[in-house]
PDB file of N, CA and C in Angstrom:
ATOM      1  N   UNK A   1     -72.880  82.374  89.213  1.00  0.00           N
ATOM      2  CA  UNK A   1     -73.657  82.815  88.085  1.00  0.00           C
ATOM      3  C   UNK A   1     -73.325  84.263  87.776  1.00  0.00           C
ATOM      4  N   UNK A   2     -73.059  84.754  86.581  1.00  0.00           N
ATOM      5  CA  UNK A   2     -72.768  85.915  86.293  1.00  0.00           C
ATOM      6  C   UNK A   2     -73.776  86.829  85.954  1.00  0.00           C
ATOM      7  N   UNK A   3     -74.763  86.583  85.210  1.00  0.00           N
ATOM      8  CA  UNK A   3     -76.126  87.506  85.022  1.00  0.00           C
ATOM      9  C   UNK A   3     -75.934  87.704  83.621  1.00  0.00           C
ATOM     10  N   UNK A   4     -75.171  87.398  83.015  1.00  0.00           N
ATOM     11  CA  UNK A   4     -74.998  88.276  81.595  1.00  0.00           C
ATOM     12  C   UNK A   4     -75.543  87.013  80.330  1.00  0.00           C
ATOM     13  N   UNK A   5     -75.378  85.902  80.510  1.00  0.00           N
ATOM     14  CA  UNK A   5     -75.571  84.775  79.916  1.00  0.00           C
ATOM     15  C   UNK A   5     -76.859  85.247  78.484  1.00  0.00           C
ATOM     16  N   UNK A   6     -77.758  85.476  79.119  1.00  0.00           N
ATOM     17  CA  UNK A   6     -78.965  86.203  77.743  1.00  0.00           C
ATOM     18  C   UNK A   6     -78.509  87.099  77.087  1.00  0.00           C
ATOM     19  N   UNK A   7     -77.057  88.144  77.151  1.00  0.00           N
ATOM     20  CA  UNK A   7     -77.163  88.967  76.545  1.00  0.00           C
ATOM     21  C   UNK A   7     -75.649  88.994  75.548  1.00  0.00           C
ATOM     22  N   UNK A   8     -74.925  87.524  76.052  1.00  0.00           N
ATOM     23  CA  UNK A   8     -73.512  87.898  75.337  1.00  0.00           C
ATOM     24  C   UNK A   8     -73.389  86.720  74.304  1.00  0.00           C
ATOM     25  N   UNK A   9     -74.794  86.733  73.110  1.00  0.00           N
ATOM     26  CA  UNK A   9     -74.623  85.768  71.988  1.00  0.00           C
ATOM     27  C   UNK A   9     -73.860  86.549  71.358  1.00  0.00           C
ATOM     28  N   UNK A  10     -73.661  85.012  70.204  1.00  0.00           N
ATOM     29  CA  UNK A  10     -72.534  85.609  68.963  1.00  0.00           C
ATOM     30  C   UNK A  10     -73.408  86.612  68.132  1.00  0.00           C
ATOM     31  N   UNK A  11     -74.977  86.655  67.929  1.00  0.00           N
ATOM     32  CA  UNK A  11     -75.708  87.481  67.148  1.00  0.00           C
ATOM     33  C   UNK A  11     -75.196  88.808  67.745  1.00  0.00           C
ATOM     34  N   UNK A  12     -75.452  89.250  69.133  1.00  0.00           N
ATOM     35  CA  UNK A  12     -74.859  90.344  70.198  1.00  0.00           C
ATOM     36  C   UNK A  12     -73.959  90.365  69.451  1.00  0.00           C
ATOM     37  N   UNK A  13     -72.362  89.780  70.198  1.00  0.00           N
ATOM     38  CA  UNK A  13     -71.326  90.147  69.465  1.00  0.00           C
ATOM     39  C   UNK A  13     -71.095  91.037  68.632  1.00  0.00           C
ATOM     40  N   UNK A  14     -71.734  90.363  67.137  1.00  0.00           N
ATOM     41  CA  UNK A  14     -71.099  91.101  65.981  1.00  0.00           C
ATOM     42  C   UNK A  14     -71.846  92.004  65.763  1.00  0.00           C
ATOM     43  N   UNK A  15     -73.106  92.182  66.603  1.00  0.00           N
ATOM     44  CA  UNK A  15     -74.005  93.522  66.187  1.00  0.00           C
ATOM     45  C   UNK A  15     -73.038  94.224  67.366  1.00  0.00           C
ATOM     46  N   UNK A  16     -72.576  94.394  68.090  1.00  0.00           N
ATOM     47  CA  UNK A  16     -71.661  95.147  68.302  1.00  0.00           C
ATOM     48  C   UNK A  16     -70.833  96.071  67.975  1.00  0.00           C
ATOM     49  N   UNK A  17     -70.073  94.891  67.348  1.00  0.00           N
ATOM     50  CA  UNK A  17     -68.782  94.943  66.765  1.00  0.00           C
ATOM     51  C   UNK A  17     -69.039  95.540  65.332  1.00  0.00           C
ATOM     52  N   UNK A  18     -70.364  95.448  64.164  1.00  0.00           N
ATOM     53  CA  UNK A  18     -70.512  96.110  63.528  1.00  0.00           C
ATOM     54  C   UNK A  18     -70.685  97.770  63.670  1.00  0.00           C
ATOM     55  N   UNK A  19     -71.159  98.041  64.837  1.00  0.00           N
ATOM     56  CA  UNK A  19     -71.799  99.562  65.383  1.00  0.00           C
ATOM     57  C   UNK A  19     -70.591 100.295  65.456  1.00  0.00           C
ATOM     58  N   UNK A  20     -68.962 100.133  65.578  1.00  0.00           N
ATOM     59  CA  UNK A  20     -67.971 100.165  66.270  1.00  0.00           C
ATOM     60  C   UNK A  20     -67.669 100.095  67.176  1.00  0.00           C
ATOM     61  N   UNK A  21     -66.780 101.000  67.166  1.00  0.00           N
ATOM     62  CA  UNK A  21     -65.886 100.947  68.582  1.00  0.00           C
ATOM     63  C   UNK A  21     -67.136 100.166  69.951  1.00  0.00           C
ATOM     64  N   UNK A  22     -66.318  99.287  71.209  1.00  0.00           N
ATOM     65  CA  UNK A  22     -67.000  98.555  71.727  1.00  0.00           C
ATOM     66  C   UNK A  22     -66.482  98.919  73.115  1.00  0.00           C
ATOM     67  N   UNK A  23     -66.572  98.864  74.361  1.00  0.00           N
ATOM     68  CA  UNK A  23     -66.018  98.547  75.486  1.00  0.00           C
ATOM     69  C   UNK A  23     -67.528  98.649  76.356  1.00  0.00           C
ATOM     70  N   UNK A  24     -67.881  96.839  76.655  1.00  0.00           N
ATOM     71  CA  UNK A  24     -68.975  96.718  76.362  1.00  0.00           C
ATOM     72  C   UNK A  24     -68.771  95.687  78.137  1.00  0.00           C
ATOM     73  N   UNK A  25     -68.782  96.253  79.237  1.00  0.00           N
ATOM     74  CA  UNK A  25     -68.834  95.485  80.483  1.00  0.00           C
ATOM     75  C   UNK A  25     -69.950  94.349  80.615  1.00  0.00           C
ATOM     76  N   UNK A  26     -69.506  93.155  80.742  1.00  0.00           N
ATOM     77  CA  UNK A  26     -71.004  91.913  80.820  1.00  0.00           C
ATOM     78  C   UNK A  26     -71.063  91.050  82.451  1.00  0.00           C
ATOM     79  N   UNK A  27     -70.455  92.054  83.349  1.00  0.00           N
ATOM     80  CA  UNK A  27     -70.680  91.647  84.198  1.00  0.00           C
ATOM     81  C   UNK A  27     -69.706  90.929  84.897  1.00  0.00           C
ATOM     82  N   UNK A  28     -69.254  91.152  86.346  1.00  0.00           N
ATOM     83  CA  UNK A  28     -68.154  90.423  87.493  1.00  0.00           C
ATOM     84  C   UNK A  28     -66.841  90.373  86.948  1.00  0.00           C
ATOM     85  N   UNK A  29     -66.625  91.821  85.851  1.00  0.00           N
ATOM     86  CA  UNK A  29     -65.423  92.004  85.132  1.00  0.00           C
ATOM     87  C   UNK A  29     -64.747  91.842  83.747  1.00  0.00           C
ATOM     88  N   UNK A  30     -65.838  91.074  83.399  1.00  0.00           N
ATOM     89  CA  UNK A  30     -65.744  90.495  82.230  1.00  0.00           C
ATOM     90  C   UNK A  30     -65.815  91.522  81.044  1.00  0.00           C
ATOM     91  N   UNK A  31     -65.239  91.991  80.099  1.00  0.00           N
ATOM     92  CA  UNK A  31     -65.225  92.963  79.055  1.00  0.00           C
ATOM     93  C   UNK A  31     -64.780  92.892  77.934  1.00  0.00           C
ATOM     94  N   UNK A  32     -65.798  92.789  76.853  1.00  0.00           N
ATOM     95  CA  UNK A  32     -66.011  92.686  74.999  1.00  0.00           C
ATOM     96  C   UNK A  32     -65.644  94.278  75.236  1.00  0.00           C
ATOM     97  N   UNK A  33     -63.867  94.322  74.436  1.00  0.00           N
ATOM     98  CA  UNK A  33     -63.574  95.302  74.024  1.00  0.00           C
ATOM     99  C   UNK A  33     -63.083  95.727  72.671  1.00  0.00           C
ATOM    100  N   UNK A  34     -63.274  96.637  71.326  1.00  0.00           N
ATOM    101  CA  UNK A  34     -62.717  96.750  70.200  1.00  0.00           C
ATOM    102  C   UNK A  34     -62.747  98.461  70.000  1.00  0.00           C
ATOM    103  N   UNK A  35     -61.137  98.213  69.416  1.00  0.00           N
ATOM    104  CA  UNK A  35     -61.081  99.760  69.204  1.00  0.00           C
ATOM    105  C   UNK A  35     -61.740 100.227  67.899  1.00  0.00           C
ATOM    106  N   UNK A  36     -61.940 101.160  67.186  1.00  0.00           N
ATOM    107  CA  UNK A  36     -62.648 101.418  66.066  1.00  0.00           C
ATOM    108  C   UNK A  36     -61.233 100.457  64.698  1.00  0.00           C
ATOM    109  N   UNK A  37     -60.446 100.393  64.606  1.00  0.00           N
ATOM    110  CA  UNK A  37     -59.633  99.900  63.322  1.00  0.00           C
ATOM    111  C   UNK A  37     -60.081  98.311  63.716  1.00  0.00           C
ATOM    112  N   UNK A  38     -59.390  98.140  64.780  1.00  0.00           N
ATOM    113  CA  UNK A  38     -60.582  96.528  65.602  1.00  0.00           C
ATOM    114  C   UNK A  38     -61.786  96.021  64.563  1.00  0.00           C
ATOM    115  N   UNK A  39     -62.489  96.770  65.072  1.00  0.00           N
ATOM    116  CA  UNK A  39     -64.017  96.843  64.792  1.00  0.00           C
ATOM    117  C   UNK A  39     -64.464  96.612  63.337  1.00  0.00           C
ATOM    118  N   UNK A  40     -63.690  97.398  62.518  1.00  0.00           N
ATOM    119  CA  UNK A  40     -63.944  97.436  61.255  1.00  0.00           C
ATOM    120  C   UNK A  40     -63.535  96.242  60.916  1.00  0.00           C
ATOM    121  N   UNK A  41     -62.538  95.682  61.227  1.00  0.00           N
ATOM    122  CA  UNK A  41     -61.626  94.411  60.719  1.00  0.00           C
ATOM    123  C   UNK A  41     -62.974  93.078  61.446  1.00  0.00           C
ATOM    124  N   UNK A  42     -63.301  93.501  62.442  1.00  0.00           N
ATOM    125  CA  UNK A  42     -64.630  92.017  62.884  1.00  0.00           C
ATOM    126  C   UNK A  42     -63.860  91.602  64.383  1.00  0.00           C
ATOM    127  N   UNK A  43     -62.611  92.196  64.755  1.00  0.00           N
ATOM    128  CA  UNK A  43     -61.797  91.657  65.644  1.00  0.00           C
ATOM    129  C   UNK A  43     -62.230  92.107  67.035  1.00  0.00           C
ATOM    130  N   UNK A  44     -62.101  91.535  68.018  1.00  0.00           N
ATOM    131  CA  UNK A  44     -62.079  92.253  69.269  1.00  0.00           C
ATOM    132  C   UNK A  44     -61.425  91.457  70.654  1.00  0.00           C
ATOM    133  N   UNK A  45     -61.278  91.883  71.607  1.00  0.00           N
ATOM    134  CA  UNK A  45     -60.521  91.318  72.505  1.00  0.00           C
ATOM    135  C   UNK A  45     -61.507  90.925  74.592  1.00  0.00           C
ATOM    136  N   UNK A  46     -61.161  89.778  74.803  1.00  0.00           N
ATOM    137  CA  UNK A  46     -61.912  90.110  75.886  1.00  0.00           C
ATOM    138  C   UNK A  46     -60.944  90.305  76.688  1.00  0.00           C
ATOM    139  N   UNK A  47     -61.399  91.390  77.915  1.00  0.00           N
ATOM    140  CA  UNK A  47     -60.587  91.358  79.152  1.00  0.00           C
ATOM    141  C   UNK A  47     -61.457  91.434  80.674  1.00  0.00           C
ATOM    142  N   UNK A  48     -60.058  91.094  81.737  1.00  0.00           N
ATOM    143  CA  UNK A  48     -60.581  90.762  82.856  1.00  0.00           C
ATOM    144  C   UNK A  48     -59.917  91.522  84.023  1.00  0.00           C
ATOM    145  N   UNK A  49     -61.382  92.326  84.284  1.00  0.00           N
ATOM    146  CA  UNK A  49     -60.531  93.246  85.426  1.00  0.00           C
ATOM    147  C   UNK A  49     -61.137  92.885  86.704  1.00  0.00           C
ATOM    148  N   UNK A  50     -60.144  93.033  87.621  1.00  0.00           N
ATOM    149  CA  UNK A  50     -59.752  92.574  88.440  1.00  0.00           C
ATOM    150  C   UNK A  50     -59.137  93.298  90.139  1.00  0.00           C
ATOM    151  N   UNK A  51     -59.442  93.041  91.310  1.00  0.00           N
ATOM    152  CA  UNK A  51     -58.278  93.945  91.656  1.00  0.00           C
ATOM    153  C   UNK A  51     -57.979  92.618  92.998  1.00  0.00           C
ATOM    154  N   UNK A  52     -56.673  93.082  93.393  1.00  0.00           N
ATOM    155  CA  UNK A  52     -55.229  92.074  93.869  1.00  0.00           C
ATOM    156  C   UNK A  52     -54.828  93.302  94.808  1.00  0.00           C
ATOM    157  N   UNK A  53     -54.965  92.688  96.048  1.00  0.00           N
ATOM    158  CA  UNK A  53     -54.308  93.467  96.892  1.00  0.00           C
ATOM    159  C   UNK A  53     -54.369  95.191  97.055  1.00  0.00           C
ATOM    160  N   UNK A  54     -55.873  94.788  96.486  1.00  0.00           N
ATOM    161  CA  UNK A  54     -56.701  96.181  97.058  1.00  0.00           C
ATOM    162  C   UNK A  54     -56.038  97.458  95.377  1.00  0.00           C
ATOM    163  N   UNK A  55     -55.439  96.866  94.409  1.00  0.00           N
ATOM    164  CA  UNK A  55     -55.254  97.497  93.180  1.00  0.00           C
ATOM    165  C   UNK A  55     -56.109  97.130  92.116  1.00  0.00           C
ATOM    166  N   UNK A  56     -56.742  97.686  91.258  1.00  0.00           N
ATOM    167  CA  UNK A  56     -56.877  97.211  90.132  1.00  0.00           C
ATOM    168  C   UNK A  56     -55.875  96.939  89.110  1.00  0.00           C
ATOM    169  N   UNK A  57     -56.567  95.928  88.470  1.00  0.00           N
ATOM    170  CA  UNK A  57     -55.830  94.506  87.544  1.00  0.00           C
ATOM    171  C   UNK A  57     -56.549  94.250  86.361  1.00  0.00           C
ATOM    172  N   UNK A  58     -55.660  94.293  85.543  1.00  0.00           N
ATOM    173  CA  UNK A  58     -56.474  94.047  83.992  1.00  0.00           C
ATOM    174  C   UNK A  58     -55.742  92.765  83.626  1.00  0.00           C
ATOM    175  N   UNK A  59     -56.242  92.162  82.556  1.00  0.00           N
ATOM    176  CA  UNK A  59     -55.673  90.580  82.360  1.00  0.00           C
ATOM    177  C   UNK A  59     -56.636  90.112  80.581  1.00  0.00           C
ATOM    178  N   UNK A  60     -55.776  90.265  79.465  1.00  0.00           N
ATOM    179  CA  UNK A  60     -56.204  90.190  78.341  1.00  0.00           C
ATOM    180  C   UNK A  60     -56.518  89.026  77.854  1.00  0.00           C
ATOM    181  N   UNK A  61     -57.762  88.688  77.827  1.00  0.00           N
ATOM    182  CA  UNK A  61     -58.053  87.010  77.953  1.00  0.00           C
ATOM    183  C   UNK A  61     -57.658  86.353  76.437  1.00  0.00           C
ATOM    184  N   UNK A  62     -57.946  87.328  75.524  1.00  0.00           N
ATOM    185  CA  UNK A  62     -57.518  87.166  74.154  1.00  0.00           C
ATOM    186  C   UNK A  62     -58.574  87.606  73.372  1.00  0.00           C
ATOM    187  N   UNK A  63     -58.316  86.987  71.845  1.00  0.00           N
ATOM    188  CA  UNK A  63     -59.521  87.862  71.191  1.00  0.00           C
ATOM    189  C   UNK A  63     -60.643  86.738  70.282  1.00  0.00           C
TER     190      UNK A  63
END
């Protein structure tokens, strides 16, 4: 279970993503990110960080 489930609707989302720029952590790595040109356009990307052999690891889940 991740904990974030109540807080990462699509209403969330785009009130987000309207406010701008986003890099918005939801928990066990998981990350709603948009840069401000992003943002304006409605677009954003999730990613997944991570770490492997004692490094951190990023991994662009898509958008």
């Amino acid at each position: 279970m991740t904990g974030f489930e109540g807080n990462a609707t699509d209403k969330n989302l785009r009130a987000w993503l309207r406010a701008g720029p986003v890099n918005r952590g939801l928990g066990d790595g998981l990350t709603f990110f948009a840069k401000q040109a992003s943002a304006e356009q409605g677009k954003a990307s999730w990613i997944l960080r991570y770490r492997f052999g004692g490094r951190p690891k990023e991994k662009v889940i898509g958008r």
